[in-house]
PDB file of N, CA and C in Angstrom:
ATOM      1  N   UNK A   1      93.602 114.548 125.105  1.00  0.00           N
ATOM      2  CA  UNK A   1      93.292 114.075 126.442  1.00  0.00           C
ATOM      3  C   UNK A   1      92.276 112.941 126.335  1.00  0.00           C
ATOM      4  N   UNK A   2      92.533 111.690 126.510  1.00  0.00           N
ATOM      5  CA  UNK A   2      91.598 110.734 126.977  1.00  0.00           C
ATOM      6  C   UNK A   2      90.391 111.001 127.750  1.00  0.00           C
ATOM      7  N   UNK A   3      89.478 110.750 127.291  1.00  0.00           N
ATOM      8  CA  UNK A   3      88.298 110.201 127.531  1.00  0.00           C
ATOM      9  C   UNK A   3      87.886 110.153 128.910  1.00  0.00           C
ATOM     10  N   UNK A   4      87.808 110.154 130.248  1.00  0.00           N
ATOM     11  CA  UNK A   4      87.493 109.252 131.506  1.00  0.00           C
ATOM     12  C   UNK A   4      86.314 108.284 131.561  1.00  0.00           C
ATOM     13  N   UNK A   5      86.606 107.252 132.142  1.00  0.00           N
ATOM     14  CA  UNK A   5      84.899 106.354 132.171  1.00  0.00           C
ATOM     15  C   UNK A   5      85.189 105.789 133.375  1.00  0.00           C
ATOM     16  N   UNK A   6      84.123 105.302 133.994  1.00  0.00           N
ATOM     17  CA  UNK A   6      83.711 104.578 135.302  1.00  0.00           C
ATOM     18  C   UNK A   6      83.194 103.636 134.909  1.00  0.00           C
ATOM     19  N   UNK A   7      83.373 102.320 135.897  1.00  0.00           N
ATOM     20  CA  UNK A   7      82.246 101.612 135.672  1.00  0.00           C
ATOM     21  C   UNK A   7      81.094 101.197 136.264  1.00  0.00           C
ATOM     22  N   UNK A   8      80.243 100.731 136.106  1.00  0.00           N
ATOM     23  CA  UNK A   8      78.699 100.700 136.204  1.00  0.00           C
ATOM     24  C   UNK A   8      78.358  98.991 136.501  1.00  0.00           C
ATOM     25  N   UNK A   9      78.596  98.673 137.489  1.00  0.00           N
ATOM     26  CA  UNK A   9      77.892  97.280 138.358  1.00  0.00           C
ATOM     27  C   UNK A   9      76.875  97.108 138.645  1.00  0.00           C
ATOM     28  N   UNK A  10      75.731  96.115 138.159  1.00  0.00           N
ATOM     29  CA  UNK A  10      74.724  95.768 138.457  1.00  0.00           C
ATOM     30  C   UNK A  10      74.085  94.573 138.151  1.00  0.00           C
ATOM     31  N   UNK A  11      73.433  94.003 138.923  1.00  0.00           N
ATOM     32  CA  UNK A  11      72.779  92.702 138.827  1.00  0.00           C
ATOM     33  C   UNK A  11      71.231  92.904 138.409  1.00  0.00           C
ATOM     34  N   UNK A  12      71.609  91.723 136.965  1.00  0.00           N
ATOM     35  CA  UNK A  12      70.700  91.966 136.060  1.00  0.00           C
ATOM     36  C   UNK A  12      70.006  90.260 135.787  1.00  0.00           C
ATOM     37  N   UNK A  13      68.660  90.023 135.688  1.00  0.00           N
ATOM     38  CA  UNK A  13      68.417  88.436 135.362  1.00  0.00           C
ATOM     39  C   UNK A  13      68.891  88.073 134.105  1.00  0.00           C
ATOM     40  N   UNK A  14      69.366  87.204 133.994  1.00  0.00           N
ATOM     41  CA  UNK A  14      70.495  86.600 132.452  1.00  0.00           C
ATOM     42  C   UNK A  14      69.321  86.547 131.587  1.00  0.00           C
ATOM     43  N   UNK A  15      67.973  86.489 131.619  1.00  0.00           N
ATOM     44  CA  UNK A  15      67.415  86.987 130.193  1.00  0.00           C
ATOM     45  C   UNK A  15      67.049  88.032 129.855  1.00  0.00           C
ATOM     46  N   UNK A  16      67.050  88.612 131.245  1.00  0.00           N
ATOM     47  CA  UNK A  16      66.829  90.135 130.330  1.00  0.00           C
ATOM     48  C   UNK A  16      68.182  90.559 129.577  1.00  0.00           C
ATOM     49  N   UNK A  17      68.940  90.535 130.566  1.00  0.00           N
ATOM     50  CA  UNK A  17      70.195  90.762 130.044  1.00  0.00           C
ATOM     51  C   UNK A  17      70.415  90.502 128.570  1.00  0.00           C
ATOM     52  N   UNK A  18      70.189  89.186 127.859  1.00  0.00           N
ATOM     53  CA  UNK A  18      70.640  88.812 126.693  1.00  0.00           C
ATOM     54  C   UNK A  18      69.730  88.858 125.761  1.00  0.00           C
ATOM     55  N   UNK A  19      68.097  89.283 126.350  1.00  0.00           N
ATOM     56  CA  UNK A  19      67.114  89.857 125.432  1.00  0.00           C
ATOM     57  C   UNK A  19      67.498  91.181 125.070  1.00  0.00           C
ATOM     58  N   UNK A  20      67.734  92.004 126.476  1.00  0.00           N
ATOM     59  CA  UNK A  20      68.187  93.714 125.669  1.00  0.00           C
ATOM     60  C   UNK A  20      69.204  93.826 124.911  1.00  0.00           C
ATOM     61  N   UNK A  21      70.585  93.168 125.187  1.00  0.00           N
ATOM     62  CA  UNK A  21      71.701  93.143 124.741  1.00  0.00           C
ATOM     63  C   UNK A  21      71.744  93.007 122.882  1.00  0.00           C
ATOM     64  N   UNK A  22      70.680  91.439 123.024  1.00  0.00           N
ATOM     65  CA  UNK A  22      70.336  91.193 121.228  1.00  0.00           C
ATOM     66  C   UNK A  22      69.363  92.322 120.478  1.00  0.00           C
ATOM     67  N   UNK A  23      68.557  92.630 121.468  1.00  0.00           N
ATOM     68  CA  UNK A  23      67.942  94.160 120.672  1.00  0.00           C
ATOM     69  C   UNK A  23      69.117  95.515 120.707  1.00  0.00           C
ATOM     70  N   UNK A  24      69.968  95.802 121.257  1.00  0.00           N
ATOM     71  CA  UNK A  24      71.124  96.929 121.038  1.00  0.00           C
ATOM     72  C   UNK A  24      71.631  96.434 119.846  1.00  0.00           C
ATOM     73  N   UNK A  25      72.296  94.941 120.448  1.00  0.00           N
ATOM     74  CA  UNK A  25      73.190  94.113 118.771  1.00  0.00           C
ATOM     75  C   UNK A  25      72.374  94.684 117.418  1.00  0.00           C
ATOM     76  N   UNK A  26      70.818  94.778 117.083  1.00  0.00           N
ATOM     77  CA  UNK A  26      70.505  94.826 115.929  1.00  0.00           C
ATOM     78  C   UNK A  26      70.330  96.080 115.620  1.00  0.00           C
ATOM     79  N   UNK A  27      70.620  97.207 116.340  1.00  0.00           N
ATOM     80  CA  UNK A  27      70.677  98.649 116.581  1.00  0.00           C
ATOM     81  C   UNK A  27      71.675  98.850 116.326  1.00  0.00           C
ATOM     82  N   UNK A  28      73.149  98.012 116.323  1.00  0.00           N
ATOM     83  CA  UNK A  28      74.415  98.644 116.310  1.00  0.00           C
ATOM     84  C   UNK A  28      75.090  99.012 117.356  1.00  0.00           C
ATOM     85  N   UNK A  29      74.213  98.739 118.574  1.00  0.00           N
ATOM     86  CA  UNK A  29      74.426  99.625 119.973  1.00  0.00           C
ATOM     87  C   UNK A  29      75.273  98.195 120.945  1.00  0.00           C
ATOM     88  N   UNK A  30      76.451  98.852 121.810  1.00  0.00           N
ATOM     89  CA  UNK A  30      76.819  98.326 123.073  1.00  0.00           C
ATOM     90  C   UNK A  30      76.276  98.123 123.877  1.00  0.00           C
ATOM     91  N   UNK A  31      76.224  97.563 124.997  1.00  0.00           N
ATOM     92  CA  UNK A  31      75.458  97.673 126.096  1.00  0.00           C
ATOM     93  C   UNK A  31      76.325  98.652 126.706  1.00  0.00           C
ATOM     94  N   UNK A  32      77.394  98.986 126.724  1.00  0.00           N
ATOM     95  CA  UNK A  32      77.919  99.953 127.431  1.00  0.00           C
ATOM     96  C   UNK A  32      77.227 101.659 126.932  1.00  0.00           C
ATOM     97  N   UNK A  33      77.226 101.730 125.806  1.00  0.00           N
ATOM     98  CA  UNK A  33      76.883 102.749 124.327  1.00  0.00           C
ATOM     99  C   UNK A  33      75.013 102.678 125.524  1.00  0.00           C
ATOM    100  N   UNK A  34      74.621 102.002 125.604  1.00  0.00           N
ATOM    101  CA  UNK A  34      73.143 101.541 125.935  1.00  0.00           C
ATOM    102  C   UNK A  34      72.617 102.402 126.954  1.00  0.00           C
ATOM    103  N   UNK A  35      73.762 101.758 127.920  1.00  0.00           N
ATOM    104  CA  UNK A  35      73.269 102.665 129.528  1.00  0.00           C
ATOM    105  C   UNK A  35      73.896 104.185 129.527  1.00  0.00           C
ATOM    106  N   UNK A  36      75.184 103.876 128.489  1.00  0.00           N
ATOM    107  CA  UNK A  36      75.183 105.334 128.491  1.00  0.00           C
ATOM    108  C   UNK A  36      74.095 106.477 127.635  1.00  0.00           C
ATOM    109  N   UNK A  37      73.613 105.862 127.210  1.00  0.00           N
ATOM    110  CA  UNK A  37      72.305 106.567 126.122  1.00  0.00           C
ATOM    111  C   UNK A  37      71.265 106.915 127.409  1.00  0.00           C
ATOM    112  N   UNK A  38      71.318 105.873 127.706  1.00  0.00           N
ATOM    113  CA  UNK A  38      70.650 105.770 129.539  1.00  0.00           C
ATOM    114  C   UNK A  38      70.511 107.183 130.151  1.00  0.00           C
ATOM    115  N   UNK A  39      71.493 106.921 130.985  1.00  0.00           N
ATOM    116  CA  UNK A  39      72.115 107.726 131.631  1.00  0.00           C
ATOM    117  C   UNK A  39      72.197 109.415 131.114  1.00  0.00           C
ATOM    118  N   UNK A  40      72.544 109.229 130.129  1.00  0.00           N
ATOM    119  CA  UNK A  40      72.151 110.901 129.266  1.00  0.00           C
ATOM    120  C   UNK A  40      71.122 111.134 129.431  1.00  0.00           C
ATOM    121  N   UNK A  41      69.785 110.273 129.071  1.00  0.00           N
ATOM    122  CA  UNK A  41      68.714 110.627 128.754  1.00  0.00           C
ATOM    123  C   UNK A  41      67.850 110.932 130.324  1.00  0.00           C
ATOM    124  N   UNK A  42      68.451 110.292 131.520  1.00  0.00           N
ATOM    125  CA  UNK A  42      68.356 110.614 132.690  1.00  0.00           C
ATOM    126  C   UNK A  42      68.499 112.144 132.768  1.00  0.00           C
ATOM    127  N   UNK A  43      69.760 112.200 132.674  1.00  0.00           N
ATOM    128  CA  UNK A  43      70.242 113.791 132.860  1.00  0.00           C
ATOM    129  C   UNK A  43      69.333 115.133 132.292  1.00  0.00           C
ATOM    130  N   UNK A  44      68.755 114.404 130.961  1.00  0.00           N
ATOM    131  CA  UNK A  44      68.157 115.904 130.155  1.00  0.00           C
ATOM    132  C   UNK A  44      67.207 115.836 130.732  1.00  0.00           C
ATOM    133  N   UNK A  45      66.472 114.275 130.975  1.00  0.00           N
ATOM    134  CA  UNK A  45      64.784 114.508 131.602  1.00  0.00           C
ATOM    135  C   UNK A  45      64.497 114.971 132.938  1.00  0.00           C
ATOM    136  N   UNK A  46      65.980 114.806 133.484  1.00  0.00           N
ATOM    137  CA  UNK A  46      66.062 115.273 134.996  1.00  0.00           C
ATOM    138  C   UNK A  46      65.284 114.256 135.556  1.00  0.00           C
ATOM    139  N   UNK A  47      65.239 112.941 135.542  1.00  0.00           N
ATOM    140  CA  UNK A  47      64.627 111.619 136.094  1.00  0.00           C
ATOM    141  C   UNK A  47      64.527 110.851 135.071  1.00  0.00           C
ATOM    142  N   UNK A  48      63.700 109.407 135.185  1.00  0.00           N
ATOM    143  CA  UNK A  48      63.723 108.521 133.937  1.00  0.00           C
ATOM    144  C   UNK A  48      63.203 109.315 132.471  1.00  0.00           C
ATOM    145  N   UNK A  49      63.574 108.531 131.843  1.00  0.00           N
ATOM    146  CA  UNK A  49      63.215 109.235 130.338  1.00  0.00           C
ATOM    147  C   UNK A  49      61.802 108.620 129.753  1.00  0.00           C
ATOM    148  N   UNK A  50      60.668 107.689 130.964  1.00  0.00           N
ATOM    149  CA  UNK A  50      59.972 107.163 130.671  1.00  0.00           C
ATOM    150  C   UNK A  50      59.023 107.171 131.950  1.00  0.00           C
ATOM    151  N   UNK A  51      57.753 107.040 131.724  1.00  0.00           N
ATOM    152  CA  UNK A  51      57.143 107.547 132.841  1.00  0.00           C
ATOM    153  C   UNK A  51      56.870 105.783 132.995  1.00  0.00           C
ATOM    154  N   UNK A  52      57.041 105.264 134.411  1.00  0.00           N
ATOM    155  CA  UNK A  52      56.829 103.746 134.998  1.00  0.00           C
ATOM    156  C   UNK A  52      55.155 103.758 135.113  1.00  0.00           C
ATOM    157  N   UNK A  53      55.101 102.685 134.879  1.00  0.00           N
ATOM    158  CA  UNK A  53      53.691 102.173 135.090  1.00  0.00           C
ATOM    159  C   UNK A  53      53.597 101.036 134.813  1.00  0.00           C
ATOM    160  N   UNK A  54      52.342 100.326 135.552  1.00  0.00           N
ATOM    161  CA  UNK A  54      51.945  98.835 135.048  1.00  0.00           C
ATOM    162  C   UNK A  54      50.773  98.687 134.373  1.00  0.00           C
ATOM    163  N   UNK A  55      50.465  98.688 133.492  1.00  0.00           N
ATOM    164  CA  UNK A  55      49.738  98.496 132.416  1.00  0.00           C
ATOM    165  C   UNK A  55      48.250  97.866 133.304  1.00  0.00           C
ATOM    166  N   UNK A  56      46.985  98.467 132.802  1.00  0.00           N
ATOM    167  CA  UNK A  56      45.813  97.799 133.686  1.00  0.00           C
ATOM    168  C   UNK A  56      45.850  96.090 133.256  1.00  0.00           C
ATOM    169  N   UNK A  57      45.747  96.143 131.847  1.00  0.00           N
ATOM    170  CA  UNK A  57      45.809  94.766 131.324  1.00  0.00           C
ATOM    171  C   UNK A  57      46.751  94.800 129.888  1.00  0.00           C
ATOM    172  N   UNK A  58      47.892  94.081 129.553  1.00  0.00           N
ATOM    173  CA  UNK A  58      48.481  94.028 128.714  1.00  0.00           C
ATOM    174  C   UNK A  58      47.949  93.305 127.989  1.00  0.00           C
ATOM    175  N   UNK A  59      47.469  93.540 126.463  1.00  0.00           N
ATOM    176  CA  UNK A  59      47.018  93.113 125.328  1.00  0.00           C
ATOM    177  C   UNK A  59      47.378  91.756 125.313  1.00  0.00           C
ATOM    178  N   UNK A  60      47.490  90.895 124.511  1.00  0.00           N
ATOM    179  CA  UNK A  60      47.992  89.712 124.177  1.00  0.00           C
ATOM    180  C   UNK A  60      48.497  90.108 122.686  1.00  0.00           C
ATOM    181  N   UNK A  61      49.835  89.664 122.306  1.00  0.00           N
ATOM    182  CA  UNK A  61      50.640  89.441 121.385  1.00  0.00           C
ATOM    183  C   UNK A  61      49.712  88.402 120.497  1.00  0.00           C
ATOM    184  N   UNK A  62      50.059  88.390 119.108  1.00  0.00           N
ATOM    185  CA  UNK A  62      49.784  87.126 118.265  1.00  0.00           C
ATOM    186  C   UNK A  62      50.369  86.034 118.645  1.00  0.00           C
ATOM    187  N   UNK A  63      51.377  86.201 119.238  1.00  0.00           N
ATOM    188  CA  UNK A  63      52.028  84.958 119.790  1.00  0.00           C
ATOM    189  C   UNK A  63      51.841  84.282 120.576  1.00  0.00           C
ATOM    190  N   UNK A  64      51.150  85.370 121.373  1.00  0.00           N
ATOM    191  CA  UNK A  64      50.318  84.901 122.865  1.00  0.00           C
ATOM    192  C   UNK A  64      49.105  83.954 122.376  1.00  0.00           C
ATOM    193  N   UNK A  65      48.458  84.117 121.518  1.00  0.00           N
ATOM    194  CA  UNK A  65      46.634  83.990 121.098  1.00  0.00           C
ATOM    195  C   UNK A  65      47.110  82.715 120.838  1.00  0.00           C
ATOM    196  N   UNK A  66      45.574  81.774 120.748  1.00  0.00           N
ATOM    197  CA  UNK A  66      45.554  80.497 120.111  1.00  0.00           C
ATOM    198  C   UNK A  66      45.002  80.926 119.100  1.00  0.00           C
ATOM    199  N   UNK A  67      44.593  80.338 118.213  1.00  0.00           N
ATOM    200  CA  UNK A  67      44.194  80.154 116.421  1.00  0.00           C
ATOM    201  C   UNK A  67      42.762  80.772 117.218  1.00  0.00           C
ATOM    202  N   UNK A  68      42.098  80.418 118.176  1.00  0.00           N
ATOM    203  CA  UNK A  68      40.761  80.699 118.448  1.00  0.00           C
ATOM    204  C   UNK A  68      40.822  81.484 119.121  1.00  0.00           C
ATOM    205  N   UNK A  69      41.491  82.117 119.800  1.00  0.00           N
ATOM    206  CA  UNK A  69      41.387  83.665 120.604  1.00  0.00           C
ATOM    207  C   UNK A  69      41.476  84.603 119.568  1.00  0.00           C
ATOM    208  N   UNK A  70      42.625  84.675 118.280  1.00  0.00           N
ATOM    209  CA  UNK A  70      42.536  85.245 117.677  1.00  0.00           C
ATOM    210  C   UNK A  70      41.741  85.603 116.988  1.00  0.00           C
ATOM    211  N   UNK A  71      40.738  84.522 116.524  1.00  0.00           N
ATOM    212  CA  UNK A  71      39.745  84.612 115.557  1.00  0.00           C
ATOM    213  C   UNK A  71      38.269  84.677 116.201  1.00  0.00           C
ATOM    214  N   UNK A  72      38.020  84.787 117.744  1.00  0.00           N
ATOM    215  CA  UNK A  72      37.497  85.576 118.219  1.00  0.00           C
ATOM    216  C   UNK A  72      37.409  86.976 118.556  1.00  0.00           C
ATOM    217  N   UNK A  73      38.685  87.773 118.322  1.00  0.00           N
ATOM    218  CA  UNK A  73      39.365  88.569 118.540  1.00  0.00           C
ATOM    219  C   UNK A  73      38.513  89.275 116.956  1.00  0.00           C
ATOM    220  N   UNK A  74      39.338  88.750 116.014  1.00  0.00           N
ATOM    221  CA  UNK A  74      38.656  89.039 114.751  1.00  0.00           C
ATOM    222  C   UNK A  74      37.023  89.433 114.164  1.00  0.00           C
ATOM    223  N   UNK A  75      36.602  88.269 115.006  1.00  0.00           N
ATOM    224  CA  UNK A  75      34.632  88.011 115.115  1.00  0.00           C
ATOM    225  C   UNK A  75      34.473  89.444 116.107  1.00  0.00           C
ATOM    226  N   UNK A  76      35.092  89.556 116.811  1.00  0.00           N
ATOM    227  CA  UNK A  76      34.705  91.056 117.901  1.00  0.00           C
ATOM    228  C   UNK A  76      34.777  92.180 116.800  1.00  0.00           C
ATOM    229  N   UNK A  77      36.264  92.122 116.251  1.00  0.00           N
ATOM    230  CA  UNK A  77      36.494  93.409 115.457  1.00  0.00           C
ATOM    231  C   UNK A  77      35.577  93.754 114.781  1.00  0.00           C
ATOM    232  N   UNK A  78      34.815  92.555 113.715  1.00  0.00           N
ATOM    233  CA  UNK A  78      34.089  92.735 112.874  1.00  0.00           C
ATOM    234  C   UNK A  78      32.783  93.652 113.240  1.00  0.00           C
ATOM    235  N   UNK A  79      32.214  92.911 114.131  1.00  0.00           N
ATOM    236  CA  UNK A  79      30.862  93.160 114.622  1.00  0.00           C
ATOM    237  C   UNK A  79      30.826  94.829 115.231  1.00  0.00           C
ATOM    238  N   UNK A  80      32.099  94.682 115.741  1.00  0.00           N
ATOM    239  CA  UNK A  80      32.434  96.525 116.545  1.00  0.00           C
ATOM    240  C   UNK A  80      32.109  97.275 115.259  1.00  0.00           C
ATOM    241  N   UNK A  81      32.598  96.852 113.984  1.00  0.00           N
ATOM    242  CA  UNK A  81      32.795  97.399 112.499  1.00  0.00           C
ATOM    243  C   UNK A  81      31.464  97.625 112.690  1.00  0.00           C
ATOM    244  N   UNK A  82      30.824  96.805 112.291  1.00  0.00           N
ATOM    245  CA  UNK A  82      29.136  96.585 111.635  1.00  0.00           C
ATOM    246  C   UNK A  82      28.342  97.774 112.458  1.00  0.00           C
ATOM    247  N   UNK A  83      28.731  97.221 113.647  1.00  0.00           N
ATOM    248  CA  UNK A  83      27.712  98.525 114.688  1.00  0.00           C
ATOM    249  C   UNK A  83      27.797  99.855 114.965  1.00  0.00           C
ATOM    250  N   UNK A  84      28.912  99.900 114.014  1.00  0.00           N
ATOM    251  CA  UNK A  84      29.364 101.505 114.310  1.00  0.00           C
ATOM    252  C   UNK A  84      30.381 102.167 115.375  1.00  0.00           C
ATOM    253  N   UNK A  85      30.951 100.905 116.081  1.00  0.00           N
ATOM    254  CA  UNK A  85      31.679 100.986 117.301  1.00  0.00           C
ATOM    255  C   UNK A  85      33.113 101.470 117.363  1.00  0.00           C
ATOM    256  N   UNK A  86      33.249 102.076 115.825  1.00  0.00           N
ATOM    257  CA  UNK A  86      34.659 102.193 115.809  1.00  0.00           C
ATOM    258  C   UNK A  86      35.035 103.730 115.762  1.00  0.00           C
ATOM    259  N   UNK A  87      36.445 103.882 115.922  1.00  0.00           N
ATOM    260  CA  UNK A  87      36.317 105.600 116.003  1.00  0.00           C
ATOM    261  C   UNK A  87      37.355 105.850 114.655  1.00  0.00           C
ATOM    262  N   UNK A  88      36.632 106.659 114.002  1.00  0.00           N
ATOM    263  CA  UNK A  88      37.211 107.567 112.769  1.00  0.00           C
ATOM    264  C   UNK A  88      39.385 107.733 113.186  1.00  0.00           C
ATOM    265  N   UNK A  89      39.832 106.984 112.231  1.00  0.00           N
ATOM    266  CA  UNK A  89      41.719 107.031 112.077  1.00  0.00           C
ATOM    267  C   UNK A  89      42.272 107.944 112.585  1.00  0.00           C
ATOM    268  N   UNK A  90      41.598 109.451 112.229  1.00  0.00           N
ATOM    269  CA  UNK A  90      42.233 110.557 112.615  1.00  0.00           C
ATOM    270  C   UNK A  90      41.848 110.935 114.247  1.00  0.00           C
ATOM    271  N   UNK A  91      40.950 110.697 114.413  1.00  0.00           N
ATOM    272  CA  UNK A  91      40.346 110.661 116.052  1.00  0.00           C
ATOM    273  C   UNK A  91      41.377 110.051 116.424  1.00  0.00           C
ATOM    274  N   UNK A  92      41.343 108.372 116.480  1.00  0.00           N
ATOM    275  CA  UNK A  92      42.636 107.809 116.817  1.00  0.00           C
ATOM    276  C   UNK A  92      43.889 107.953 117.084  1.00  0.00           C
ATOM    277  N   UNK A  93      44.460 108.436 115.637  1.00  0.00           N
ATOM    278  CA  UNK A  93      45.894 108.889 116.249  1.00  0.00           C
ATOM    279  C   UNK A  93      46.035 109.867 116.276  1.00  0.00           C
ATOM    280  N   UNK A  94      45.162 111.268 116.692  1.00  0.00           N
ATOM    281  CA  UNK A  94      44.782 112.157 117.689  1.00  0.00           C
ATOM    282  C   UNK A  94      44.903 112.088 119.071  1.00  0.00           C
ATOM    283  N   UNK A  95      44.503 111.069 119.480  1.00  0.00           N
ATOM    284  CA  UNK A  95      44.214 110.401 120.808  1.00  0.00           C
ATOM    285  C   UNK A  95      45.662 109.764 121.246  1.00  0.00           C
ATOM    286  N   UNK A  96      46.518 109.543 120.280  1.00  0.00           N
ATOM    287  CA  UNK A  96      47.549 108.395 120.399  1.00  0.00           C
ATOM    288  C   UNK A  96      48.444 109.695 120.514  1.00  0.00           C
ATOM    289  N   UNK A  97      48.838 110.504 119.530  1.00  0.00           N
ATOM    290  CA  UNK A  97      49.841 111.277 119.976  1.00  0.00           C
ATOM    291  C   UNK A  97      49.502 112.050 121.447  1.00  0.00           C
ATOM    292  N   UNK A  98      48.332 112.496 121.748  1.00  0.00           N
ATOM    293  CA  UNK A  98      47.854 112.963 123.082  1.00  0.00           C
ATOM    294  C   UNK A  98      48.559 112.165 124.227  1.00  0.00           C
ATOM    295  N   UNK A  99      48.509 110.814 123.829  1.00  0.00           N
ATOM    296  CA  UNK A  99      48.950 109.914 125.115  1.00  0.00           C
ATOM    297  C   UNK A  99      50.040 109.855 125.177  1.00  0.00           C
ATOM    298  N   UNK A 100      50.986 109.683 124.096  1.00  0.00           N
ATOM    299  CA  UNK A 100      52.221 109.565 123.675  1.00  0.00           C
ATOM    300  C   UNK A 100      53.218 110.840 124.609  1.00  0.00           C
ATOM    301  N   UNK A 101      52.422 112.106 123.986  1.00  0.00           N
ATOM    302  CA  UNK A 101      53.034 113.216 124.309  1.00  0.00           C
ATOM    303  C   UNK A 101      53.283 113.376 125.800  1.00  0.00           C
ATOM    304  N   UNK A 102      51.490 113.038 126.600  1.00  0.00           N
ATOM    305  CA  UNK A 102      51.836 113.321 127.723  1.00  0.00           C
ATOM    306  C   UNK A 102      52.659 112.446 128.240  1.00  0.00           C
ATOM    307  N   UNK A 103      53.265 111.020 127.877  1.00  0.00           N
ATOM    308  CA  UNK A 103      54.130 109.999 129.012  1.00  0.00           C
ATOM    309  C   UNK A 103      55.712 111.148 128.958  1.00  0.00           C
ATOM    310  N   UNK A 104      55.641 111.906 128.141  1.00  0.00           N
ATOM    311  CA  UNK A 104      57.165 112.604 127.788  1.00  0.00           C
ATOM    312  C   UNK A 104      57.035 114.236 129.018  1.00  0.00           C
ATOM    313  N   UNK A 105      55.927 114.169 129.330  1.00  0.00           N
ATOM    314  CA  UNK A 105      55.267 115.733 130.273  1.00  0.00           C
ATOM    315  C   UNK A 105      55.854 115.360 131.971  1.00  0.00           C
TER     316      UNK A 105
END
């Protein structure tokens, strides 16, 4: 017995579109394969599979930085180093799976 499928219409901006599409491509993944991964993952979470939010302030990428943001960026790190301002690795990704876990709660 064949399979059944529907299809799925929606208006999408042409770069997102061909930004997500080239990240599935290097996954191996369809965009059809995509939303249906989607869509499953809807079903088990019983709503999105990701908790929405807008970020207070999004970091800046390396790509984002000039040669001198970065290397102010760097001059900060250091000095945080020197003063003691930093928190012990395991604290860290202590803290990281904590956050991690709860966006999945």
């Amino acid at each position: 017995m064949a399979v059944k499928s529907s299809n799925v219409m929606a208006r999408v901006e042409p770069e997102i579109k061909e930004e997500a599409e080239a990240i599935l491509s290097q996954l191996g993944i369809s965009a059809s394969n995509g939303i249906n991964m989607f869509y499953r993952q809807i079903i088990l979470w019983k709503g999105l599979p990701f908790r929405p939010s807008v970020p207070a302030s999004r970091p800046a990428s390396l790509d984002e930085m000039t040669k001198e943001e970065f290397d102010a960026k760097m001059v900060r790190g250091l000095e945080q180093a020197k003063n003691g301002e930093g928190v012990p690795a395991d604290e860290f990704f202590s803290s990281l799976r904590e956050e991690i876990l709860k966006s999945y709660v």
